[in-house]
Protein backbone atom coordinates (compact mmCIF):
# COMPACT_ATOMS: atom_id res chain seq x y z
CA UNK A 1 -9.93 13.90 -13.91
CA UNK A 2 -7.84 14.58 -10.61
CA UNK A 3 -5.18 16.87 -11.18
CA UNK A 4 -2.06 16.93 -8.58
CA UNK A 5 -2.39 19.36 -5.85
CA UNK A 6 0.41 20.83 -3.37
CA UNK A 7 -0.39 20.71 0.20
CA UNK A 8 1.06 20.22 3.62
CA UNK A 9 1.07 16.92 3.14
CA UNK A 10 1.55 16.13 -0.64
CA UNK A 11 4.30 17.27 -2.75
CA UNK A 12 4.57 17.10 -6.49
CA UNK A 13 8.10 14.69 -7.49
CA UNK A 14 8.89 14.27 -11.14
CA UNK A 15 9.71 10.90 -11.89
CA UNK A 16 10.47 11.04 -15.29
CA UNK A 17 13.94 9.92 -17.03
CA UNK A 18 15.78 7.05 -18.06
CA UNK A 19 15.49 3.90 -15.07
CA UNK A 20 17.44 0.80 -14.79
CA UNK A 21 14.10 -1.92 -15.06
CA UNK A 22 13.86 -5.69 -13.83
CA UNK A 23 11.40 -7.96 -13.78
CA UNK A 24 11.19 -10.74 -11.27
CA UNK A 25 9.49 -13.11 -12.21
CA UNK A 26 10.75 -16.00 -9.58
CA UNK A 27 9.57 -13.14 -6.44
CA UNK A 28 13.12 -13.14 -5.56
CA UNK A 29 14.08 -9.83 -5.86
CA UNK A 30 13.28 -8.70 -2.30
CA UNK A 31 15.08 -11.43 -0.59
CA UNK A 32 18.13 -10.53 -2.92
CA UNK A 33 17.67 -6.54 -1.60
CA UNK A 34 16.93 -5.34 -5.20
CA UNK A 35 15.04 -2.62 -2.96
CA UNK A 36 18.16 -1.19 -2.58
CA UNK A 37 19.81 -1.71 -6.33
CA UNK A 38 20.39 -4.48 -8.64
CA UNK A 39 22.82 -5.19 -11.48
CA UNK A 40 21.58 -6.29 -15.03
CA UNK A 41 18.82 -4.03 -15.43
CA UNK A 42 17.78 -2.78 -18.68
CA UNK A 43 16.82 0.90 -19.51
CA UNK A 44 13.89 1.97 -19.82
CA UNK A 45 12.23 5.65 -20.54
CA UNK A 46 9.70 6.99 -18.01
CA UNK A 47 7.23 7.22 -18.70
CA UNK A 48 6.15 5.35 -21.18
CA UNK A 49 4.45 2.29 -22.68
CA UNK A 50 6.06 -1.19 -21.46
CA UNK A 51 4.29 -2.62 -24.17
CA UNK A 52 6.47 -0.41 -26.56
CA UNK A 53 9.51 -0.96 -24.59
CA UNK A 54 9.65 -4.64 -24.39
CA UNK A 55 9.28 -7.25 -26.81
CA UNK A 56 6.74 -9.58 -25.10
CA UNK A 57 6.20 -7.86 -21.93
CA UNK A 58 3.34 -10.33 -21.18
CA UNK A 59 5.74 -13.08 -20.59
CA UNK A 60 7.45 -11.25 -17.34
CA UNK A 61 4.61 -11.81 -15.30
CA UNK A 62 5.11 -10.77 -11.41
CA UNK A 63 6.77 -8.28 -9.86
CA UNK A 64 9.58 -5.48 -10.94
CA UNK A 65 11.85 -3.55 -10.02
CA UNK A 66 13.09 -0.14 -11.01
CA UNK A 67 16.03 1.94 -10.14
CA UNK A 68 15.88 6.10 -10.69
CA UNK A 69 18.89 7.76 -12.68
């Protein structure tokens, strides 16, 4: 297993908390600048299991989006 390792050039960034989650299924989330924030998210713990967070998470196929706390 590769463990994380501090360098010059890589830095160790905890991700972990509660995120605002989207998915987009219709790929229109970077023409709408969701990039940069999006309303109607739902929360979501990181991290953790989609599968245990969503109620049929294999129905939002495509892409997401997430927004840190």
């Amino acid at each position: 297993m590769l463990h994380p390792r501090v360098n010059a050039f890589r830095q160790i960034r905890d991700l972990s908390g509660i995120w605002d989650f989207r998915f987009d299924g219709e790929e229109a989330g970077r023409g709408r600048g969701w990039q940069s924030g999006f309303d109607g998210g739902r929360p979501i713990a990181v991290p953790a299991s989609w599968n245990d967070q969503f109620p049929r998470p294999s129905a939002a196929a495509g892409s997401s989006f997430g927004s840190a706390p």
